[in-house]
Every structure is written in C-alpha cells, then in structure tokens.
PDB file of N, CA and C in Angstrom:
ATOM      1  N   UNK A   1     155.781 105.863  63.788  1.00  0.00           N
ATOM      2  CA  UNK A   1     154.938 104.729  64.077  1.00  0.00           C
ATOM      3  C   UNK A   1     155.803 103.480  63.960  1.00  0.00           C
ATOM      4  N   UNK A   2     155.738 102.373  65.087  1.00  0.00           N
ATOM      5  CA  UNK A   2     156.547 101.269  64.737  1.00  0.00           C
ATOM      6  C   UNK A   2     155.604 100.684  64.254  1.00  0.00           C
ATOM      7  N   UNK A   3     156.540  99.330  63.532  1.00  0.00           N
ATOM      8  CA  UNK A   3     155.953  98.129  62.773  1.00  0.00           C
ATOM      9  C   UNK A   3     156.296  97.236  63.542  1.00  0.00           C
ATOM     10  N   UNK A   4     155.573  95.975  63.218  1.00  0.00           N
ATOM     11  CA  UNK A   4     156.019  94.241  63.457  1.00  0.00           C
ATOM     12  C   UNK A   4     155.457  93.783  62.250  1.00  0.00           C
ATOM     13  N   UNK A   5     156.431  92.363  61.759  1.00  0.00           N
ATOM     14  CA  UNK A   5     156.110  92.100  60.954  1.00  0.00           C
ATOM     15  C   UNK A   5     156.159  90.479  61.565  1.00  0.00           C
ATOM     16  N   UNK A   6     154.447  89.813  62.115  1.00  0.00           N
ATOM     17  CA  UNK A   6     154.469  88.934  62.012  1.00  0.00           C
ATOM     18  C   UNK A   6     155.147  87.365  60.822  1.00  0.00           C
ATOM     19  N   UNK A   7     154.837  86.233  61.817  1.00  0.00           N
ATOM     20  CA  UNK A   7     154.951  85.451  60.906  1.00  0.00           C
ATOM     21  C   UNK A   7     154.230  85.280  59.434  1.00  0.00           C
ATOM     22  N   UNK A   8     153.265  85.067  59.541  1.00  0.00           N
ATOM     23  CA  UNK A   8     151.972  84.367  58.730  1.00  0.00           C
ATOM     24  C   UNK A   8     152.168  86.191  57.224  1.00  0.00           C
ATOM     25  N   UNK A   9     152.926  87.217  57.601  1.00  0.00           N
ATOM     26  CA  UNK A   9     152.758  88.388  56.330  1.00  0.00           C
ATOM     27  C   UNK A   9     151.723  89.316  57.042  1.00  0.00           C
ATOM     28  N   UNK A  10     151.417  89.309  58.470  1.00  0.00           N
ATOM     29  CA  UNK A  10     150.501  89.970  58.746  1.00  0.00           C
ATOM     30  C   UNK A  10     151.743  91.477  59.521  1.00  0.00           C
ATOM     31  N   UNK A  11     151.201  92.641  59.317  1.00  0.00           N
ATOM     32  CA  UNK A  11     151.838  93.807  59.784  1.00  0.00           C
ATOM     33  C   UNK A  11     151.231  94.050  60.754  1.00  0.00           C
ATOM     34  N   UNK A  12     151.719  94.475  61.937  1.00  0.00           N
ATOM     35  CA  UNK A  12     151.229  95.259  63.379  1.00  0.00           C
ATOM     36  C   UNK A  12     151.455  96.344  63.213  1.00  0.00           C
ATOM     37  N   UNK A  13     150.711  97.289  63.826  1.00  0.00           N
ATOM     38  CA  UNK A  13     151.268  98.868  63.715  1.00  0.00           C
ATOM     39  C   UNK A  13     150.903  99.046  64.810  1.00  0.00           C
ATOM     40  N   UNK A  14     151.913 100.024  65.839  1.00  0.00           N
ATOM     41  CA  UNK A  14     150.961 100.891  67.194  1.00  0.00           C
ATOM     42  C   UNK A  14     152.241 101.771  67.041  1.00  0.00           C
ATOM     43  N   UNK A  15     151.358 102.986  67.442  1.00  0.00           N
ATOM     44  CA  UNK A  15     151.736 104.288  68.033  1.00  0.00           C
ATOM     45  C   UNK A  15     151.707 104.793  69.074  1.00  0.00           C
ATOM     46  N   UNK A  16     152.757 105.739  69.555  1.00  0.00           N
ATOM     47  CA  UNK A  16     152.897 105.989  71.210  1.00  0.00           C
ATOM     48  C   UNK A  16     151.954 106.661  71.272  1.00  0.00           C
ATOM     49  N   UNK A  17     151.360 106.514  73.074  1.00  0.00           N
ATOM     50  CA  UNK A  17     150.272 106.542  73.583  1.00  0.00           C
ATOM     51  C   UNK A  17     150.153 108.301  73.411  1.00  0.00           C
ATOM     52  N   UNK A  18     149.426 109.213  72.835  1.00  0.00           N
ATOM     53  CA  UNK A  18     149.185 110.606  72.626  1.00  0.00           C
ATOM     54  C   UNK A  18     148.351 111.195  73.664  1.00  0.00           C
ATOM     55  N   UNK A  19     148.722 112.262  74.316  1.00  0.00           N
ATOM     56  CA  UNK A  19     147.731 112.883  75.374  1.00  0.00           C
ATOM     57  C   UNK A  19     147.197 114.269  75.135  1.00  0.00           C
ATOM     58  N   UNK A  20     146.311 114.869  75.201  1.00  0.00           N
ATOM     59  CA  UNK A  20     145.418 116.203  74.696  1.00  0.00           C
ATOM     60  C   UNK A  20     146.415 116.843  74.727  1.00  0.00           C
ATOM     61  N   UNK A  21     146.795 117.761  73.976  1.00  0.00           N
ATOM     62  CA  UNK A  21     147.311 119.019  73.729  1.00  0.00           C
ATOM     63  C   UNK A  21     148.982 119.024  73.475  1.00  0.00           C
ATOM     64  N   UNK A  22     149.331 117.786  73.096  1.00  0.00           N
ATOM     65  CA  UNK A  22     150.752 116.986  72.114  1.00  0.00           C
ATOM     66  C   UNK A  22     150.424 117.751  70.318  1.00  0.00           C
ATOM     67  N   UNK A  23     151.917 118.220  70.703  1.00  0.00           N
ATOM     68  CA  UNK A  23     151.863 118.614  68.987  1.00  0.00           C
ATOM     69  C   UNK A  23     151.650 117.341  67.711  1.00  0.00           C
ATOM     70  N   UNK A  24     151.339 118.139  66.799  1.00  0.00           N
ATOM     71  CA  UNK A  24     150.598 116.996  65.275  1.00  0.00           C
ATOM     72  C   UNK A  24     151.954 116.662  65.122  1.00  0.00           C
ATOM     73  N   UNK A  25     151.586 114.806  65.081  1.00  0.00           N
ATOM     74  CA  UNK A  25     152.731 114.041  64.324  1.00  0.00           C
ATOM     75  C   UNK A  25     152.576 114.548  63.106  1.00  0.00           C
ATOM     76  N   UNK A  26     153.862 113.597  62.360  1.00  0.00           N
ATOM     77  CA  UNK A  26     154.043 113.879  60.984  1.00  0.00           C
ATOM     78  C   UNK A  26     153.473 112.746  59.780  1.00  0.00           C
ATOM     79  N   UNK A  27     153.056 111.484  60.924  1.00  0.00           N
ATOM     80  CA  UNK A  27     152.722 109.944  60.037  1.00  0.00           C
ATOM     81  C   UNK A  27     151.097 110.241  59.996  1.00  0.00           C
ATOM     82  N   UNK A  28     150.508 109.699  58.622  1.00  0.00           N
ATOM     83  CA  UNK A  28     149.076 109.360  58.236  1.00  0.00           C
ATOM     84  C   UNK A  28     148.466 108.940  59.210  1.00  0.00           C
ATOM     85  N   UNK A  29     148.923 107.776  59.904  1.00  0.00           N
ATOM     86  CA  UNK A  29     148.253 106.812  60.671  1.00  0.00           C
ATOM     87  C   UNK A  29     148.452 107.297  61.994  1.00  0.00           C
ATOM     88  N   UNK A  30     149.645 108.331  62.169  1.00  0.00           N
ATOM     89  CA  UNK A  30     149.897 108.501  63.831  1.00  0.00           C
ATOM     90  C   UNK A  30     149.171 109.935  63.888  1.00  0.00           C
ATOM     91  N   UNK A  31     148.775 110.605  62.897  1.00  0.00           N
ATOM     92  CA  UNK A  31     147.870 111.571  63.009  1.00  0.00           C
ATOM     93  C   UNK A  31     146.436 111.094  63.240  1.00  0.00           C
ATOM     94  N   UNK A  32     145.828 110.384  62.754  1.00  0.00           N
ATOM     95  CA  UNK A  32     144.265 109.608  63.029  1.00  0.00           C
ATOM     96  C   UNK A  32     144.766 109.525  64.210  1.00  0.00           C
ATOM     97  N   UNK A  33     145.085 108.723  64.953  1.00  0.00           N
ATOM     98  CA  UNK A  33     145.261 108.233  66.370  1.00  0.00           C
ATOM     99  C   UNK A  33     145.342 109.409  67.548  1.00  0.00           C
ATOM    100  N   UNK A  34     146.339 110.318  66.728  1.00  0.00           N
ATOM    101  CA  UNK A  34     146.709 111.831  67.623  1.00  0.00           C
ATOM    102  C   UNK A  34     145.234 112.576  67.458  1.00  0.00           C
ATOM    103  N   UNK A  35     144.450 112.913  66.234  1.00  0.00           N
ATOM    104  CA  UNK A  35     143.377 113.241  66.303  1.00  0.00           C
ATOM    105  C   UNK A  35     142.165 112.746  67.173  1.00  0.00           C
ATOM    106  N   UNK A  36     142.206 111.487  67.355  1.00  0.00           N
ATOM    107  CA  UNK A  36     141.175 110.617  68.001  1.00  0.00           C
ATOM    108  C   UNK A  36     141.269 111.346  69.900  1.00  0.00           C
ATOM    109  N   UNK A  37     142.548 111.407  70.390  1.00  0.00           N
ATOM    110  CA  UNK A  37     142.467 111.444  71.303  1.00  0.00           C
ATOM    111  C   UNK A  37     142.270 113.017  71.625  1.00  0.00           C
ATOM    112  N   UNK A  38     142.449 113.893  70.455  1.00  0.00           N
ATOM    113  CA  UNK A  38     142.376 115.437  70.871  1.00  0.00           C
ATOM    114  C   UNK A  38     141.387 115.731  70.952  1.00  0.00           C
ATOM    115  N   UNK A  39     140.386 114.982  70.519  1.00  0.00           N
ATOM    116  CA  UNK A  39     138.839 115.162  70.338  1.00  0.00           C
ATOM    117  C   UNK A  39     138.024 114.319  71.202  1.00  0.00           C
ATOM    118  N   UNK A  40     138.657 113.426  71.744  1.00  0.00           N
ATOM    119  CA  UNK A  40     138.096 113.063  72.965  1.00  0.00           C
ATOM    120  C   UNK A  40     138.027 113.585  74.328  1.00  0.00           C
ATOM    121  N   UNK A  41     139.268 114.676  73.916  1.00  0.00           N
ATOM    122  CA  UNK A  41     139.648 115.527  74.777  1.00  0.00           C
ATOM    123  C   UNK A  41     138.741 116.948  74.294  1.00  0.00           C
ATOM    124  N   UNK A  42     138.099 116.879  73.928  1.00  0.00           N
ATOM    125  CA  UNK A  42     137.372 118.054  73.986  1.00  0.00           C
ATOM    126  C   UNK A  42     137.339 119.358  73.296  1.00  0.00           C
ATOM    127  N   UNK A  43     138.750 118.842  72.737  1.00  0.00           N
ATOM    128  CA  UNK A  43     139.286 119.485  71.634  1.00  0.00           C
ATOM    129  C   UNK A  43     138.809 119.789  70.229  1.00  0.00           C
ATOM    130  N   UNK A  44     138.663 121.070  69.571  1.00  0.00           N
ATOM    131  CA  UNK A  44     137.781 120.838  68.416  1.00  0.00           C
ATOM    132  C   UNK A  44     138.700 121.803  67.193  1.00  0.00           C
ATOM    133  N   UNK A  45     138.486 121.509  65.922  1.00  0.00           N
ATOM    134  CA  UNK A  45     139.360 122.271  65.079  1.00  0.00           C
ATOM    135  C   UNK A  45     138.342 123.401  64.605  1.00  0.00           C
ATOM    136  N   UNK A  46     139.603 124.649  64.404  1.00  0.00           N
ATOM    137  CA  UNK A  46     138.579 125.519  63.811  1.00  0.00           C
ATOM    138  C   UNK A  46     139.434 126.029  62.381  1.00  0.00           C
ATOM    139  N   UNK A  47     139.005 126.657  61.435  1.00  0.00           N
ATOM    140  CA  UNK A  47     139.282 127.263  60.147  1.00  0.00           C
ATOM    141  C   UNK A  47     140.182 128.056  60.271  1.00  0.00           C
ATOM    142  N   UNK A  48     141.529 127.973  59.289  1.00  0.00           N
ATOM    143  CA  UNK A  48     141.877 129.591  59.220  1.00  0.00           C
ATOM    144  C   UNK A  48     141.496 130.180  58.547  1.00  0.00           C
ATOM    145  N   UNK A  49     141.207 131.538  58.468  1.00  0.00           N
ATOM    146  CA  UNK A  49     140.782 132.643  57.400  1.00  0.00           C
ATOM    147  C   UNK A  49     141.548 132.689  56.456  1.00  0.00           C
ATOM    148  N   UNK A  50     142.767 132.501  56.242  1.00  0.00           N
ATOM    149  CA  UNK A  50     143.798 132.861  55.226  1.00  0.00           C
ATOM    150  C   UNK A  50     143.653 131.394  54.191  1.00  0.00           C
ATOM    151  N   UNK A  51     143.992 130.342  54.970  1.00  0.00           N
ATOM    152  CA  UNK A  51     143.758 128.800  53.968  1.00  0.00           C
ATOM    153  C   UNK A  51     142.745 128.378  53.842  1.00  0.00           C
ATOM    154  N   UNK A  52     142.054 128.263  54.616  1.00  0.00           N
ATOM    155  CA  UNK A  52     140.571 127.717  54.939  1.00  0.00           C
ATOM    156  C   UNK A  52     141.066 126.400  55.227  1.00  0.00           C
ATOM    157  N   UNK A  53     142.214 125.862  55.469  1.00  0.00           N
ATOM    158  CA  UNK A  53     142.324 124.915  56.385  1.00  0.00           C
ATOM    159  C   UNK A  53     141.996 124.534  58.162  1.00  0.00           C
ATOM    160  N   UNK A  54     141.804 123.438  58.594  1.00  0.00           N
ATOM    161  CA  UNK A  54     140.877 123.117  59.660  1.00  0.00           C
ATOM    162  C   UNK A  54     142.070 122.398  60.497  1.00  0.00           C
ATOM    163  N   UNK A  55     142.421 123.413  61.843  1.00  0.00           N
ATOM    164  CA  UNK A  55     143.666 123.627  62.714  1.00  0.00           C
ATOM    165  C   UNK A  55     142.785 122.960  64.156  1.00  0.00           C
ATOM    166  N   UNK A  56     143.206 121.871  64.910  1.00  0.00           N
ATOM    167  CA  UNK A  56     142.940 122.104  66.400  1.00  0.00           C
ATOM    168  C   UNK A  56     143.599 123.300  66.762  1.00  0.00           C
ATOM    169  N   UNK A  57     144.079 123.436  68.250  1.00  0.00           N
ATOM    170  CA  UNK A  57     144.266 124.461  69.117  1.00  0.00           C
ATOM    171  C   UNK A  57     145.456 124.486  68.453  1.00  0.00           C
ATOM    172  N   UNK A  58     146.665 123.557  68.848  1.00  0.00           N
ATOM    173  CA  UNK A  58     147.940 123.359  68.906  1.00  0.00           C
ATOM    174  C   UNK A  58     148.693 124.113  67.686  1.00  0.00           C
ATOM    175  N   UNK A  59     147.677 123.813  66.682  1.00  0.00           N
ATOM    176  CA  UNK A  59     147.949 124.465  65.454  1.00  0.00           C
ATOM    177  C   UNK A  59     147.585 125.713  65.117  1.00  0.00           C
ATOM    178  N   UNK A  60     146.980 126.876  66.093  1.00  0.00           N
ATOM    179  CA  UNK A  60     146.207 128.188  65.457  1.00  0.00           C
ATOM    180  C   UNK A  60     147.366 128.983  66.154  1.00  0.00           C
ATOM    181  N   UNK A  61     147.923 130.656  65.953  1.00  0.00           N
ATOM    182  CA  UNK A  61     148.612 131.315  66.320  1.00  0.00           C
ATOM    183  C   UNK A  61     147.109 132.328  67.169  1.00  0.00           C
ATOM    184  N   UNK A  62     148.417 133.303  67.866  1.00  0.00           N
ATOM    185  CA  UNK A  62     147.543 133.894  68.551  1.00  0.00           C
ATOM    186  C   UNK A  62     147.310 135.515  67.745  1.00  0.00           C
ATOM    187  N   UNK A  63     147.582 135.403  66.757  1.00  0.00           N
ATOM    188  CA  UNK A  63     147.417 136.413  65.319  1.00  0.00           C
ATOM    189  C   UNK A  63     146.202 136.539  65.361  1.00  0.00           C
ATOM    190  N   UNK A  64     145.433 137.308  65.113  1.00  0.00           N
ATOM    191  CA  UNK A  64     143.644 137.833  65.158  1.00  0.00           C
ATOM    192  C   UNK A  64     143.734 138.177  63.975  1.00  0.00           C
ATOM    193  N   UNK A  65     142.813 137.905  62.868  1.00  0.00           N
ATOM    194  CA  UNK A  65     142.375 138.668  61.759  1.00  0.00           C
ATOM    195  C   UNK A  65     140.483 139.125  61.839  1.00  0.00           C
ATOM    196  N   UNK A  66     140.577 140.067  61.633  1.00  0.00           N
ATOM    197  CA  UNK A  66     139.027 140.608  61.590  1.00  0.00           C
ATOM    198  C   UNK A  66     138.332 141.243  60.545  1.00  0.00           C
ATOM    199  N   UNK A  67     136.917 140.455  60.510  1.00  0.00           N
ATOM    200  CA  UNK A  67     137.041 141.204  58.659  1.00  0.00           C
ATOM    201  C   UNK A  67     134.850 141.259  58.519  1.00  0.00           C
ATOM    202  N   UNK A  68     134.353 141.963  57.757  1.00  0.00           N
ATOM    203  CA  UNK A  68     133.106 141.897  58.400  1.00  0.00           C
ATOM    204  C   UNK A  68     132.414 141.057  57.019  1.00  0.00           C
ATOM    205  N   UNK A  69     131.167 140.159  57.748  1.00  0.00           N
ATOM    206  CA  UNK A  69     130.876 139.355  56.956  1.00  0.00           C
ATOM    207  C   UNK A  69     129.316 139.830  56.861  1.00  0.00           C
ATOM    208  N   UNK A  70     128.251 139.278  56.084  1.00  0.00           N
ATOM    209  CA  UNK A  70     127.183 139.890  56.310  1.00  0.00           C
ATOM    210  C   UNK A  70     126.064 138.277  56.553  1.00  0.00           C
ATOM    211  N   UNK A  71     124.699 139.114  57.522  1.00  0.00           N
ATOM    212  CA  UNK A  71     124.115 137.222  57.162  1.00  0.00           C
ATOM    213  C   UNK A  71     123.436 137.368  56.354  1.00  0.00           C
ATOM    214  N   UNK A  72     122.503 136.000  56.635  1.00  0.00           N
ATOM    215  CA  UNK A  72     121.273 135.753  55.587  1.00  0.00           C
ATOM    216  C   UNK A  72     120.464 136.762  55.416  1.00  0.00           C
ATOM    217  N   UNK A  73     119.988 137.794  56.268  1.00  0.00           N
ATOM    218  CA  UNK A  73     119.342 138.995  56.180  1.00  0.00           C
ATOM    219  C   UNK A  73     119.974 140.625  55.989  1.00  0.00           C
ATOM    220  N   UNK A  74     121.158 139.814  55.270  1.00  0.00           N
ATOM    221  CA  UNK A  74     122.169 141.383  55.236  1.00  0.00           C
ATOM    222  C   UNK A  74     122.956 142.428  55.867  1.00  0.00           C
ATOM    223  N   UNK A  75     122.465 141.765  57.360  1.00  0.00           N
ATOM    224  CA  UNK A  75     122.932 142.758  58.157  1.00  0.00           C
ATOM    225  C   UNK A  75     124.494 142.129  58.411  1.00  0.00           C
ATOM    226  N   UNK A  76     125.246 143.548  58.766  1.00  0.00           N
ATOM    227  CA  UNK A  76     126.891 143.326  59.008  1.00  0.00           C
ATOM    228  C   UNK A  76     126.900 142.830  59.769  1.00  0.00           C
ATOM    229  N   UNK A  77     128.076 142.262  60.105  1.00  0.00           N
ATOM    230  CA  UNK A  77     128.260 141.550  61.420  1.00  0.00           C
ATOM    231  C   UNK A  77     129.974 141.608  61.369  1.00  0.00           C
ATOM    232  N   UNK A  78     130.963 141.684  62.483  1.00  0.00           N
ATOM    233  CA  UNK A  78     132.131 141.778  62.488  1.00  0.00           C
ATOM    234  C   UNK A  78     132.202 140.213  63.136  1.00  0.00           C
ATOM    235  N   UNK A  79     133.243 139.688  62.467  1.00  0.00           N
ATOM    236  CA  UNK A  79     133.794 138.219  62.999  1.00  0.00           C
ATOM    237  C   UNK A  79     135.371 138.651  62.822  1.00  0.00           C
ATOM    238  N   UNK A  80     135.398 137.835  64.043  1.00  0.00           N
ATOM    239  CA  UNK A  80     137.259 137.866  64.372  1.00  0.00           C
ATOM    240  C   UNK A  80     137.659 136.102  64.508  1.00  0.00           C
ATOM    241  N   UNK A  81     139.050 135.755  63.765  1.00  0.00           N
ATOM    242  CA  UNK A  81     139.157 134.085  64.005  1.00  0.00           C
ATOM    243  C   UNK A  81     140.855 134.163  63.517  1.00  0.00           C
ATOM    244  N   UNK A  82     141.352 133.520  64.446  1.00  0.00           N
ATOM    245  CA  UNK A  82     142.516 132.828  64.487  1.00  0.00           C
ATOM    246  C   UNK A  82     143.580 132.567  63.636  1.00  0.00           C
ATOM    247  N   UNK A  83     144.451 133.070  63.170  1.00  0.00           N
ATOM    248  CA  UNK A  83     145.609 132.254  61.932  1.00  0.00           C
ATOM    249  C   UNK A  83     146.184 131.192  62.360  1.00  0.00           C
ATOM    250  N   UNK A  84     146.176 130.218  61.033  1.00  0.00           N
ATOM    251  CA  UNK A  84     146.861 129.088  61.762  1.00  0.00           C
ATOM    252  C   UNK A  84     148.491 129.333  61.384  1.00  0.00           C
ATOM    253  N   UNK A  85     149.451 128.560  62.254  1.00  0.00           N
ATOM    254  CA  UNK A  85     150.725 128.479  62.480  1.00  0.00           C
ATOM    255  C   UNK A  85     151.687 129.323  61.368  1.00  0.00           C
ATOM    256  N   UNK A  86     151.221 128.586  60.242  1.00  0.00           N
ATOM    257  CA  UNK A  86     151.839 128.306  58.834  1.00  0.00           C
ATOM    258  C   UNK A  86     151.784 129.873  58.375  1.00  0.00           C
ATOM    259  N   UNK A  87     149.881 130.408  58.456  1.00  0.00           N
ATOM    260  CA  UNK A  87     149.686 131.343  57.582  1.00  0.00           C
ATOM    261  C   UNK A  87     150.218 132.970  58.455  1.00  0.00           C
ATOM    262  N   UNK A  88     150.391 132.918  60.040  1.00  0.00           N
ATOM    263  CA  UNK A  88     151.163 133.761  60.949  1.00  0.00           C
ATOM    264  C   UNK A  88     152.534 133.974  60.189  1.00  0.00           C
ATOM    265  N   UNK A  89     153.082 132.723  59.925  1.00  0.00           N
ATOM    266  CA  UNK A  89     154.943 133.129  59.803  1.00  0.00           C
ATOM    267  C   UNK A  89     154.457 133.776  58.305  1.00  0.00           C
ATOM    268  N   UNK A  90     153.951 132.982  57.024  1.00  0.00           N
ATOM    269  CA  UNK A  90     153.782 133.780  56.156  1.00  0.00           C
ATOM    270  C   UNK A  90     153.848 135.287  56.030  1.00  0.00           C
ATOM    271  N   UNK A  91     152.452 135.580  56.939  1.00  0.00           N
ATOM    272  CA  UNK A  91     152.224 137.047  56.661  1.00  0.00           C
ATOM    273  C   UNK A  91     153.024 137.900  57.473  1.00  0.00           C
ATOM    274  N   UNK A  92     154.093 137.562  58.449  1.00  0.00           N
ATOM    275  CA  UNK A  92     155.025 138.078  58.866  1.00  0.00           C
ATOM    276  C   UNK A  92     154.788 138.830  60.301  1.00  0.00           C
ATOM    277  N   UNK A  93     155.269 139.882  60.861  1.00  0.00           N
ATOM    278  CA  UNK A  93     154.697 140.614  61.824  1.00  0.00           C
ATOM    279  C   UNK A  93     153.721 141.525  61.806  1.00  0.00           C
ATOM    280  N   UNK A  94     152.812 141.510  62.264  1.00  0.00           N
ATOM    281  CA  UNK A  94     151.040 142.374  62.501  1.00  0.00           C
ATOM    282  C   UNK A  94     151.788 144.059  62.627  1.00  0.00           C
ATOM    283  N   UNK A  95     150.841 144.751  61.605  1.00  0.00           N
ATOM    284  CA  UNK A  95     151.084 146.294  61.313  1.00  0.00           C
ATOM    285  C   UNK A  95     150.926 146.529  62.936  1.00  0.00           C
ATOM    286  N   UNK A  96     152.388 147.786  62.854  1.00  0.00           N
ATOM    287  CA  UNK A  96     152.670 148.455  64.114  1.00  0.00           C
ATOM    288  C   UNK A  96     153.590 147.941  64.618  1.00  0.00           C
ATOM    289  N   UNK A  97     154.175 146.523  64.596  1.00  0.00           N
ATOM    290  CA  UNK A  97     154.358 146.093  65.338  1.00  0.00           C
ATOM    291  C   UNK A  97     156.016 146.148  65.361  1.00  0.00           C
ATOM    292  N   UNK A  98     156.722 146.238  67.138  1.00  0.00           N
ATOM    293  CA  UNK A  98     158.284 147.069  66.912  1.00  0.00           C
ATOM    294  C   UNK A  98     159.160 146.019  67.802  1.00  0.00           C
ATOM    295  N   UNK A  99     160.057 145.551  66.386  1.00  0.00           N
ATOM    296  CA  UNK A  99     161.059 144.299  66.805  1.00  0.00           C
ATOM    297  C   UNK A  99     160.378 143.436  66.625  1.00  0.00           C
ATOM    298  N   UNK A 100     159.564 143.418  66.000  1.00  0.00           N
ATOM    299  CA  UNK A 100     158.837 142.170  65.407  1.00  0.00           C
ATOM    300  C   UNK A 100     157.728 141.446  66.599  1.00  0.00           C
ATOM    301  N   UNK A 101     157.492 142.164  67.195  1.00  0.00           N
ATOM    302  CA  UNK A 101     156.211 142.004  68.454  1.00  0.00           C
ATOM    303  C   UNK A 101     154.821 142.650  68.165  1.00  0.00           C
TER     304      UNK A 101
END
C-alpha cells in the first residue's frame, strides 16, 4: 500500500486497483479493499474443515474432505467441503495417491 504524507500531518493511503479473482495481499488495509472487490464480484468465502477458517475461492485447494454430520432431527447426512491452501500442504498428499498426485 503506498502512503502520502500531506502537508497539514494528514496521511493518504491508496491501493492498486484489485480485480475478482487476484490473489490475497499481505497489508491489513490492502486486504479490506481486495476483499471489497471479491465480493462485489460475487465472490463468497467458505470454511475449511480442518481450521475453521473462512477462505474465498483463491484461497481453498481442490483437496475434498468428507465426513458425515447429522441434523436437527438426527438423520445422517454426508457433507463434502474444500481444504484451504495452508491446511492441503499440511496434510500432505491424499491416501493412494502415486508421486504425490
């Protein structure tokens, strides 16, 4: 994120212009801004199963975990959802899998 540092002690801040589906900056302020526009874009975050952290797209791997949950009336239900980036390299390569594919 650049700065200006007016006369009068007043700070400017702007950040380059971000377009849907640009990887997450690394700045506080240039992430709000990067968020603003991913979600204007239609873009929505979802959970990982492993952190319970809340990933847009850019951030989820294409790793599947599936695990069965039950509802309000007990009955099973199988849900399948996404690993994000971080928790993929963690858990390494998916059983079976040859040369690391």
């Amino acid at each position: 994120m650049a700065t200006a540092r007016l006369g009068d002690g007043t700070i400017l801040t702007y950040s380059p212009g971000f377009k849907p589906g640009d990887p997450e900056p690394k700045g506080y302020l240039d992430w709000h801004d990067w968020a603003e526009v991913q979600h204007k874009a239609g873009l929505r975050q979802t959970q990982c199963p492993s952190c319970s952290r809340w990933q847009y797209p850019q951030g989820m791997s294409t790793r599947e975990v599936a695990y069965e949950a039950a509802t309000s009336r007990g009955q099973k239900i199988r849900v399948s959802s996404f690993m994000c980036l971080a928790c993929a390299e963690k858990a390494g390569p998916p059983e079976g899998a040859v040369n690391g594919r």
